[in-house]
PDB file of N, CA and C in Angstrom:
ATOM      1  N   UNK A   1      46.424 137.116 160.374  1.00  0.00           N
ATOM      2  CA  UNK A   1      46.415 138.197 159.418  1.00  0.00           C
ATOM      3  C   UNK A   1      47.802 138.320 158.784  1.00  0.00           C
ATOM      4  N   UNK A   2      47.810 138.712 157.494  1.00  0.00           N
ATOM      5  CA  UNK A   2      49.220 138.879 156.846  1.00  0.00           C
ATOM      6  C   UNK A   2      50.078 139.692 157.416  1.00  0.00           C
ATOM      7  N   UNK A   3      51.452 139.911 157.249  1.00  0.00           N
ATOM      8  CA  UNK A   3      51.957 140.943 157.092  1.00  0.00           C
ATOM      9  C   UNK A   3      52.927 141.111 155.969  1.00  0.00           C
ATOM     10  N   UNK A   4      53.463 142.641 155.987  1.00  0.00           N
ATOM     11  CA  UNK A   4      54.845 142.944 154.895  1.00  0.00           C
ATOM     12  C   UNK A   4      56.259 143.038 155.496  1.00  0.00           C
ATOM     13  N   UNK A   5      56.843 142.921 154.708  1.00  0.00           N
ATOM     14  CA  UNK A   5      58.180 142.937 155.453  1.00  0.00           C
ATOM     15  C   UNK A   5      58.611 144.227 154.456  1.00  0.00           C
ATOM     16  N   UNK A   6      58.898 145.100 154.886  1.00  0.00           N
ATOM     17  CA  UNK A   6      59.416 146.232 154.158  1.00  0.00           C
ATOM     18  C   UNK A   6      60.567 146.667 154.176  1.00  0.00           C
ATOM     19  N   UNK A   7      61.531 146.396 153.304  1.00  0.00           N
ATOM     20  CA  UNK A   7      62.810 146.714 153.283  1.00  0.00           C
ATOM     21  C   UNK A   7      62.847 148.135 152.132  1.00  0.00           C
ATOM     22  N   UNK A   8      63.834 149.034 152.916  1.00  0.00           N
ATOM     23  CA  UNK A   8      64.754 150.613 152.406  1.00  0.00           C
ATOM     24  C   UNK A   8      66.390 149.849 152.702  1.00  0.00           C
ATOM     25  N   UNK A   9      66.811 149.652 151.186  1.00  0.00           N
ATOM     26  CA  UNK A   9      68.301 149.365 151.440  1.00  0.00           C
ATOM     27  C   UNK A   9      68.660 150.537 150.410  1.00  0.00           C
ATOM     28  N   UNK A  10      69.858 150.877 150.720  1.00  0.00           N
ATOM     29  CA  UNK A  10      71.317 151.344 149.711  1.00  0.00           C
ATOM     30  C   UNK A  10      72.442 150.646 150.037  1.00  0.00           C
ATOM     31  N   UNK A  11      72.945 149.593 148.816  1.00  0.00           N
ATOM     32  CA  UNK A  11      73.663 148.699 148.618  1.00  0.00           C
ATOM     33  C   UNK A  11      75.031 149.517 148.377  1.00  0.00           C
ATOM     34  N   UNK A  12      76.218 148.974 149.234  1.00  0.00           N
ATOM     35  CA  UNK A  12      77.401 150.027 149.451  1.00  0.00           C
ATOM     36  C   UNK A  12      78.343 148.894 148.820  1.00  0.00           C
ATOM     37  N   UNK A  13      77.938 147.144 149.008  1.00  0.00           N
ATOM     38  CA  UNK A  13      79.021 146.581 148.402  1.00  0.00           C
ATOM     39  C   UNK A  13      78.074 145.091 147.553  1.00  0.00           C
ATOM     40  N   UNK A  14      78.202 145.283 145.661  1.00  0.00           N
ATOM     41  CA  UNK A  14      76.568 144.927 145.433  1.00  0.00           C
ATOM     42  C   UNK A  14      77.513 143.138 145.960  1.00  0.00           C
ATOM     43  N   UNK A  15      78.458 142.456 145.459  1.00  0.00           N
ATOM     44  CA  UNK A  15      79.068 141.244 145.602  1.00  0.00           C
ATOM     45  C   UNK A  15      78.508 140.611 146.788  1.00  0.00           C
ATOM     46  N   UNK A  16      78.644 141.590 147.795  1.00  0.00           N
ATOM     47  CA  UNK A  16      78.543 140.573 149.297  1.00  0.00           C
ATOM     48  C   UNK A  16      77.093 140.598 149.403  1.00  0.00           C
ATOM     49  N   UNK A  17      76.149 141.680 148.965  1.00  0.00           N
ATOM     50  CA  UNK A  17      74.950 142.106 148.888  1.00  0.00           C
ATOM     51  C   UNK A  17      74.012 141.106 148.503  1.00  0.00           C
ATOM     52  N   UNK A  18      74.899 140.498 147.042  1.00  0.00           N
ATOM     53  CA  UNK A  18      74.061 139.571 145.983  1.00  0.00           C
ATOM     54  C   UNK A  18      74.080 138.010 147.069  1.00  0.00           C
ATOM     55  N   UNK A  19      75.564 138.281 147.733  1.00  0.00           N
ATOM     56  CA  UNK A  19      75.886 136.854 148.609  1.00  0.00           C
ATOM     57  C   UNK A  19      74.214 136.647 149.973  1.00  0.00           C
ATOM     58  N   UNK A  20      74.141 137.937 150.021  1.00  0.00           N
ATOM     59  CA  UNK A  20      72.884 137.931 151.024  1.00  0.00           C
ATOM     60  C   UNK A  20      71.240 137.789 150.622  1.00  0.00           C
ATOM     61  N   UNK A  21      71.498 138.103 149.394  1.00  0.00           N
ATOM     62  CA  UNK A  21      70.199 137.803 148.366  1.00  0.00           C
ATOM     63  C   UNK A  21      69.835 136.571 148.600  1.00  0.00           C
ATOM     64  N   UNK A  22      70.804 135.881 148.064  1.00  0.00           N
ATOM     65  CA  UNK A  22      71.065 134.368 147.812  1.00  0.00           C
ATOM     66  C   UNK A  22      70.229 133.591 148.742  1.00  0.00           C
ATOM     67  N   UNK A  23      70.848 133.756 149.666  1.00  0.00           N
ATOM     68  CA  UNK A  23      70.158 133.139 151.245  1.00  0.00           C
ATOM     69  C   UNK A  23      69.312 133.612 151.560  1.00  0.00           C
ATOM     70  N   UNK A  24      69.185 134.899 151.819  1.00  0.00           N
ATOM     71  CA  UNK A  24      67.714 135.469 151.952  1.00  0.00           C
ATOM     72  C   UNK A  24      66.292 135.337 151.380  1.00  0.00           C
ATOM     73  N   UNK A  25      66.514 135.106 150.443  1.00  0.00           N
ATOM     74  CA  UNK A  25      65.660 134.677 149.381  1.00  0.00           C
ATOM     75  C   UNK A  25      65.085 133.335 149.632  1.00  0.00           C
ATOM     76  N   UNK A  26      66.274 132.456 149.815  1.00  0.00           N
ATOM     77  CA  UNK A  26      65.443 131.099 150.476  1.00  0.00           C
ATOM     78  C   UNK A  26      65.113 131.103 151.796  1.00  0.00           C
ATOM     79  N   UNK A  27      65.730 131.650 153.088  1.00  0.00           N
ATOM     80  CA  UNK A  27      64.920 132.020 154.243  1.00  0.00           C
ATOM     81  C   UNK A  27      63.674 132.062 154.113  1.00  0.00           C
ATOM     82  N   UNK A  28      63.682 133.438 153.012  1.00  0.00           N
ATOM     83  CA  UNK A  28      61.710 134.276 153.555  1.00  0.00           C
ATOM     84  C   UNK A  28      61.141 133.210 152.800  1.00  0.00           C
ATOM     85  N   UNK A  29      61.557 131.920 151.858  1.00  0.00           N
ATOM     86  CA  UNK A  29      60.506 131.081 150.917  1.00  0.00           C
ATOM     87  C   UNK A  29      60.332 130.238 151.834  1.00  0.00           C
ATOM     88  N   UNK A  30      60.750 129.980 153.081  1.00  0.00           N
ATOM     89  CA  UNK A  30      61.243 128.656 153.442  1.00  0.00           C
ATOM     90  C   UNK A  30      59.878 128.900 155.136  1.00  0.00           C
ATOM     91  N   UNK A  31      59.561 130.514 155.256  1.00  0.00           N
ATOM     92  CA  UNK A  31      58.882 130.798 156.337  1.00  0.00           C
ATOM     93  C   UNK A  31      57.346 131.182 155.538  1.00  0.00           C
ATOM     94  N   UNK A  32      57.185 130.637 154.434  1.00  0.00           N
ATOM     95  CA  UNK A  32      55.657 131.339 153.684  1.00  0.00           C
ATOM     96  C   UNK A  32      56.022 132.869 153.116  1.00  0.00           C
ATOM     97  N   UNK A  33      57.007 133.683 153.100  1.00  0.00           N
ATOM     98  CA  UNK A  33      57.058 135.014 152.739  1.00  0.00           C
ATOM     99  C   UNK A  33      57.004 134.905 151.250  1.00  0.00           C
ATOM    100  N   UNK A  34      56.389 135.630 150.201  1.00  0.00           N
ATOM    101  CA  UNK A  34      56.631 135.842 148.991  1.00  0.00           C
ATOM    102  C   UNK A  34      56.679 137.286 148.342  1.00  0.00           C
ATOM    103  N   UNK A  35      57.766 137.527 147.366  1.00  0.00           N
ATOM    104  CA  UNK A  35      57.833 138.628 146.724  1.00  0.00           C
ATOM    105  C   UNK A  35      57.000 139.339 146.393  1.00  0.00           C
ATOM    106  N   UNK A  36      56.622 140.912 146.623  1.00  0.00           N
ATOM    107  CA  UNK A  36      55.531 141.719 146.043  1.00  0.00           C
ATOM    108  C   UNK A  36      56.585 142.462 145.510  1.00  0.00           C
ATOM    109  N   UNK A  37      57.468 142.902 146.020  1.00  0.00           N
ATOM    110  CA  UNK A  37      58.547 144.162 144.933  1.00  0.00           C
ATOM    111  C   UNK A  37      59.281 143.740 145.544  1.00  0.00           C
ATOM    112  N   UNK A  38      60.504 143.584 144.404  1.00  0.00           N
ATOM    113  CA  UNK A  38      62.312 143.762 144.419  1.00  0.00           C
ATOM    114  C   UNK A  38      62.917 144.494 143.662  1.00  0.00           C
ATOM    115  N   UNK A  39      63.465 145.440 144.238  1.00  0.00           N
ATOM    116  CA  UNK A  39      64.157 146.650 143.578  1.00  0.00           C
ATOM    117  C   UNK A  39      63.419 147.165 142.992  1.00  0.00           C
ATOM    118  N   UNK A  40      63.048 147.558 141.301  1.00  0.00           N
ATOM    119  CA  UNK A  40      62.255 148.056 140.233  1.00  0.00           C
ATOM    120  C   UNK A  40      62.352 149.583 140.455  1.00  0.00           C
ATOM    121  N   UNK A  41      61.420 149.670 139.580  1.00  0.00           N
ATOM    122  CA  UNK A  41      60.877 151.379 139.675  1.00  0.00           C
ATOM    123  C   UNK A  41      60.599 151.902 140.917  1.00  0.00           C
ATOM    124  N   UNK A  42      60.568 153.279 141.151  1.00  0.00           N
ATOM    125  CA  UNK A  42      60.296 154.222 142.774  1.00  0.00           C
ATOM    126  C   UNK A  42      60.313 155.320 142.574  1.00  0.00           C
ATOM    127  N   UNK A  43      59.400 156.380 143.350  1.00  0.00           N
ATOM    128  CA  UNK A  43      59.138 157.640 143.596  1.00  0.00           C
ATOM    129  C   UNK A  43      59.300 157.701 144.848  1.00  0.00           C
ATOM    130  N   UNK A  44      60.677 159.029 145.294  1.00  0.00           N
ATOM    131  CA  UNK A  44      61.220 158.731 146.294  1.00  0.00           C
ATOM    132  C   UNK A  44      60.183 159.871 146.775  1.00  0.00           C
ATOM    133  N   UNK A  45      59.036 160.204 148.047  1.00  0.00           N
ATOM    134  CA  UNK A  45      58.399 161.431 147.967  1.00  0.00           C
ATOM    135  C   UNK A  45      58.751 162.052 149.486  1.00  0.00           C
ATOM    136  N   UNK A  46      59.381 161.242 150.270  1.00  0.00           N
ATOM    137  CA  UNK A  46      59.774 161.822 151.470  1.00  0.00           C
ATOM    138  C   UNK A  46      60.877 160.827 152.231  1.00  0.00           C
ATOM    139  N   UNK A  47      61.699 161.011 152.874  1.00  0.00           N
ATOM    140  CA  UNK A  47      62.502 160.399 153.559  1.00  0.00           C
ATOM    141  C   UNK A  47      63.298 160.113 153.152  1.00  0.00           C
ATOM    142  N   UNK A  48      64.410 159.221 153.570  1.00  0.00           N
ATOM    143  CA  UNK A  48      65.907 158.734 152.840  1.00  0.00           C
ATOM    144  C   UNK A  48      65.611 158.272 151.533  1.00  0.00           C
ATOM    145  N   UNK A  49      66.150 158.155 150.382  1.00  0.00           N
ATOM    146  CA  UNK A  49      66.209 157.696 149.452  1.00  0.00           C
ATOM    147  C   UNK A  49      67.693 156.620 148.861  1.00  0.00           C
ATOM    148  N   UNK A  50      66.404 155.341 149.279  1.00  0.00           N
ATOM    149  CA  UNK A  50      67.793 154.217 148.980  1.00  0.00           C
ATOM    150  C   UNK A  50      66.839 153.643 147.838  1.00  0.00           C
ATOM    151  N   UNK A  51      67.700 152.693 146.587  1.00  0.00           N
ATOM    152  CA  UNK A  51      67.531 152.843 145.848  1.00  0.00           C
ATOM    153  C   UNK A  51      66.746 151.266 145.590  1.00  0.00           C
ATOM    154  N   UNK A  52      67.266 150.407 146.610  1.00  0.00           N
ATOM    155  CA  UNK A  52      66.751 148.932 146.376  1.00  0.00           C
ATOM    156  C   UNK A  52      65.252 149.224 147.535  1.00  0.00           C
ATOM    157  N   UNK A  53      64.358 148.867 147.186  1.00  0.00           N
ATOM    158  CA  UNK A  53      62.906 148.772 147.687  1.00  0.00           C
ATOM    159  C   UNK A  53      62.593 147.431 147.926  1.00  0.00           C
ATOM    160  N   UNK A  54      62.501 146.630 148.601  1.00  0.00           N
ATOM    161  CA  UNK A  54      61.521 145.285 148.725  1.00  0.00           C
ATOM    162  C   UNK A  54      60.519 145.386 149.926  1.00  0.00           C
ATOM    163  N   UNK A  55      59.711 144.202 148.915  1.00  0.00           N
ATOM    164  CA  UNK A  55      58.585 144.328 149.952  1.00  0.00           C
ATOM    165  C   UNK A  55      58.331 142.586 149.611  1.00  0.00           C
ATOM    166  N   UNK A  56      57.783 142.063 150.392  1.00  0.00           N
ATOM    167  CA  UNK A  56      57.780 140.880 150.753  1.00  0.00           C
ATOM    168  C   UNK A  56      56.214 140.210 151.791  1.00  0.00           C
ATOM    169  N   UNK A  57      55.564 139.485 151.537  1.00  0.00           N
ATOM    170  CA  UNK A  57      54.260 139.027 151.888  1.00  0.00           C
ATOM    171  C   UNK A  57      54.074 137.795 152.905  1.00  0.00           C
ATOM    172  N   UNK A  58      53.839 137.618 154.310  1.00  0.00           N
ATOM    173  CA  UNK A  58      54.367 136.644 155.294  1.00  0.00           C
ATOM    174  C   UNK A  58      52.772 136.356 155.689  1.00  0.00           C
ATOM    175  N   UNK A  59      52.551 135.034 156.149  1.00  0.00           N
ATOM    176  CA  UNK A  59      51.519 134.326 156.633  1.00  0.00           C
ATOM    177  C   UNK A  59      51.077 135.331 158.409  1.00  0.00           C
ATOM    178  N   UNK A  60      51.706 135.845 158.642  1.00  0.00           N
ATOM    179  CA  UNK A  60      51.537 136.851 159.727  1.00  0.00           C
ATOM    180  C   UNK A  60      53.000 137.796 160.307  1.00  0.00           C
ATOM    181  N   UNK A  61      52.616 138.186 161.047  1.00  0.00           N
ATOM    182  CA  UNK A  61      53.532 139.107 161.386  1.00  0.00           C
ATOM    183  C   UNK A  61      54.792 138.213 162.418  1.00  0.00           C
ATOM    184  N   UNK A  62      54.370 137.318 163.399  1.00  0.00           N
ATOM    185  CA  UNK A  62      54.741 136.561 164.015  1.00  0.00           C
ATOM    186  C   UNK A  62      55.521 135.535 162.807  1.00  0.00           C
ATOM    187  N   UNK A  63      55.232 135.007 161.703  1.00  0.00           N
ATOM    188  CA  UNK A  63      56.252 133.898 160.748  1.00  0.00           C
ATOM    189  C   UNK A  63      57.005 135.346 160.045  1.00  0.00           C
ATOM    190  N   UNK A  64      56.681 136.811 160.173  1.00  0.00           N
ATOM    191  CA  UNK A  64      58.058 137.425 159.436  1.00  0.00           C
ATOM    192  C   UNK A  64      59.047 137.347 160.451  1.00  0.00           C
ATOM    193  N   UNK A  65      58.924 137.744 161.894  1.00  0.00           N
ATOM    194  CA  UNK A  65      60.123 137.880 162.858  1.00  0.00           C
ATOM    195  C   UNK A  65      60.664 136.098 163.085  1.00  0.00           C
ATOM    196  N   UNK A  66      59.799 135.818 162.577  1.00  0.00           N
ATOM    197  CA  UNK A  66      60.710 134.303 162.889  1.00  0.00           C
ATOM    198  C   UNK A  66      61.612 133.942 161.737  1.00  0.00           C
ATOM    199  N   UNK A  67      61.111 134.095 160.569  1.00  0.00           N
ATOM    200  CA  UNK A  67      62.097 134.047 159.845  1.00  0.00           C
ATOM    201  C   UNK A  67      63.221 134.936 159.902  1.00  0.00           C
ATOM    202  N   UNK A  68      63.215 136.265 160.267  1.00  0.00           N
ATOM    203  CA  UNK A  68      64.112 137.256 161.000  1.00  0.00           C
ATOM    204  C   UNK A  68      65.437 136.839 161.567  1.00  0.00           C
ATOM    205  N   UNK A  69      64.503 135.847 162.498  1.00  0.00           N
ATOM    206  CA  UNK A  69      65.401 135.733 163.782  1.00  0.00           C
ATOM    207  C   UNK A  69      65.502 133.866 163.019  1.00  0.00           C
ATOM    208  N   UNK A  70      65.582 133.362 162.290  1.00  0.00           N
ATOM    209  CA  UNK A  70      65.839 132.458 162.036  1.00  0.00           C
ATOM    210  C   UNK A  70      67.488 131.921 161.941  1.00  0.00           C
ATOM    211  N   UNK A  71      67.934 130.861 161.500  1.00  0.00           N
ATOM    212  CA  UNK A  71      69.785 130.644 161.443  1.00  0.00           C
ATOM    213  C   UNK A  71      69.777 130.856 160.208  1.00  0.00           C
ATOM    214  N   UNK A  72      69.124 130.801 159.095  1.00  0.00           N
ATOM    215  CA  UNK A  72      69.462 130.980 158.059  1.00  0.00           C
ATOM    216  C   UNK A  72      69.632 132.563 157.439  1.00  0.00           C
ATOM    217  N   UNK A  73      68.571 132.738 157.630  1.00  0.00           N
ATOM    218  CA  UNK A  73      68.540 134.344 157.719  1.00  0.00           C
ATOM    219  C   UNK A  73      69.297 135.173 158.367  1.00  0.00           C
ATOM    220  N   UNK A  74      69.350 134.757 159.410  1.00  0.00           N
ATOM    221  CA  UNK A  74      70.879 135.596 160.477  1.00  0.00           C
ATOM    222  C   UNK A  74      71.729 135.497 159.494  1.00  0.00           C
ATOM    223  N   UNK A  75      72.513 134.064 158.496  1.00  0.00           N
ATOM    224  CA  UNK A  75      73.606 133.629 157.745  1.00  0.00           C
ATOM    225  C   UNK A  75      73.720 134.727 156.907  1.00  0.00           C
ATOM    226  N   UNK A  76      72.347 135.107 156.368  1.00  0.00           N
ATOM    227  CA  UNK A  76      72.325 135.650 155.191  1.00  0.00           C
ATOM    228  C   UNK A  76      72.679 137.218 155.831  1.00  0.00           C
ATOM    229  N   UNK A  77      71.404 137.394 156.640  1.00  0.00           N
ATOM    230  CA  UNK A  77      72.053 139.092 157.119  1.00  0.00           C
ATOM    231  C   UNK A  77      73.899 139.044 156.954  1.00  0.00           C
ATOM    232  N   UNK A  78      74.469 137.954 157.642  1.00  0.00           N
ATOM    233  CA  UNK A  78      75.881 138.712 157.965  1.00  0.00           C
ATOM    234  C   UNK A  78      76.811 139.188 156.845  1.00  0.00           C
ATOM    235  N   UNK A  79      76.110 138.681 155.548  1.00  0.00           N
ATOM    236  CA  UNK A  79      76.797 139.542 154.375  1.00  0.00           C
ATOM    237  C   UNK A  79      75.822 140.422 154.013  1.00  0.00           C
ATOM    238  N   UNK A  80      75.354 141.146 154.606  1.00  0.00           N
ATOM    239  CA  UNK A  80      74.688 142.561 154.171  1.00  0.00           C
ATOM    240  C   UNK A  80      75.063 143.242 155.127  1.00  0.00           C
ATOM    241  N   UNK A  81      75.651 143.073 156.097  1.00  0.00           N
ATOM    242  CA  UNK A  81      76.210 143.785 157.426  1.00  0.00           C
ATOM    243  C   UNK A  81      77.318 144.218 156.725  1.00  0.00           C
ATOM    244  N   UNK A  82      77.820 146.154 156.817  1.00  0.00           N
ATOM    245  CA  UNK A  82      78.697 146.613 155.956  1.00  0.00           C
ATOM    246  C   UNK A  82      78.564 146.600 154.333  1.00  0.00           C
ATOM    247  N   UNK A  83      78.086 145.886 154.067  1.00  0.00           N
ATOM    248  CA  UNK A  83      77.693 145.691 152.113  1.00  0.00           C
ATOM    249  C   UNK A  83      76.136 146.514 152.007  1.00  0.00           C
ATOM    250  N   UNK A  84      75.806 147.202 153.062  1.00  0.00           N
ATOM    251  CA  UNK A  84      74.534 147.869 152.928  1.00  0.00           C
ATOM    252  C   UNK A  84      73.775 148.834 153.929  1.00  0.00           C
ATOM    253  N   UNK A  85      73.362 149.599 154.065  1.00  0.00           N
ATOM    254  CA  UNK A  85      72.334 150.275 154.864  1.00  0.00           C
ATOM    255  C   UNK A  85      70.932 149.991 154.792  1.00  0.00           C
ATOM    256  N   UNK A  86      70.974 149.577 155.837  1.00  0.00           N
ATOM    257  CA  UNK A  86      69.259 149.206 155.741  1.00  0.00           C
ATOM    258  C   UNK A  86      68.412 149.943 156.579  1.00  0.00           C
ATOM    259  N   UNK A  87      66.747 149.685 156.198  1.00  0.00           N
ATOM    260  CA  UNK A  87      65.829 149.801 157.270  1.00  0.00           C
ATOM    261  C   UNK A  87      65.017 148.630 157.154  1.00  0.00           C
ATOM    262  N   UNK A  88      64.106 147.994 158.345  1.00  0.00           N
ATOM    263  CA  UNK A  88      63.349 146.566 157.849  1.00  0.00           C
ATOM    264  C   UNK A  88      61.787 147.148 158.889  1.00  0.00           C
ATOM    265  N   UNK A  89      61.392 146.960 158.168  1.00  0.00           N
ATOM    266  CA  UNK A  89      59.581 146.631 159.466  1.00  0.00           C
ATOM    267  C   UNK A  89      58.942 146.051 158.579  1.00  0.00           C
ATOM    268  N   UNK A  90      57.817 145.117 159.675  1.00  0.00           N
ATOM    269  CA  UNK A  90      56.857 144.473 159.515  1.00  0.00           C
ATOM    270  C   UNK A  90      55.833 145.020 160.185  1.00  0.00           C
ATOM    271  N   UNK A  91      54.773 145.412 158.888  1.00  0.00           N
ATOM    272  CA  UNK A  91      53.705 145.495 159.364  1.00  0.00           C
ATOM    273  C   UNK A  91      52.459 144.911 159.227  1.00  0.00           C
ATOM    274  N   UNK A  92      51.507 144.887 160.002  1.00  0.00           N
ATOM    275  CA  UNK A  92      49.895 143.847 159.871  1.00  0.00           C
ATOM    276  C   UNK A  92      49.263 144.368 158.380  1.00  0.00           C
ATOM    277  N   UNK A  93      48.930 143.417 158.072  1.00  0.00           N
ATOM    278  CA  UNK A  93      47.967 143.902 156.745  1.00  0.00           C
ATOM    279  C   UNK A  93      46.962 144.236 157.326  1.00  0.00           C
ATOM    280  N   UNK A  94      45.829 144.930 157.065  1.00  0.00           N
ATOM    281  CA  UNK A  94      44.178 144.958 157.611  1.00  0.00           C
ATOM    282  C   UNK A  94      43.803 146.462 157.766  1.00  0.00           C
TER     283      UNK A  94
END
């Protein structure tokens, strides 16, 4: 069964941010994940309000934490570490 990878960021430094894009971006392509939303439009209706939204589409829930926990992806997290606040979950589609 699918899952999402749901990212709540507020980007504190966008340079090192964009440096984590970069890589990240080929990580989640590289584990089956594909883009449903990056950044765009939002109605913030409860909870923190950060301003970058992604959401992201994985062959299951098990290939999102692997790409997670992947070396490339770790690479990429370590320039969003400090360049951002995040939140991340994956959840089952169904």
């Amino acid at each position: 069964m699918s899952a999402l990878w749901i990212a709540n960021v507020e980007v504190l430094d966008a340079e090192a941010y964009g440096k984590y894009a970069k890589i990240a971006t080929e990580a989640i392509a590289a584990h089956g994940g594909e883009f449903l939303a990056r950044g765009g439009r939002y109605v913030q209706l409860e909870g923190r309000d950060r301003a970058r939204n992604v959401v992201a589409r994985f062959p299951s829930v098990e290939a999102a934490v692997e790409c997670y926990n992947s070396p490339r992806y770790q690479e990429a997290l370590s320039h969003a570490k400090g360049a951002s606040n995040r939140d991340l979950v994956v959840v089952e589609e169904g």
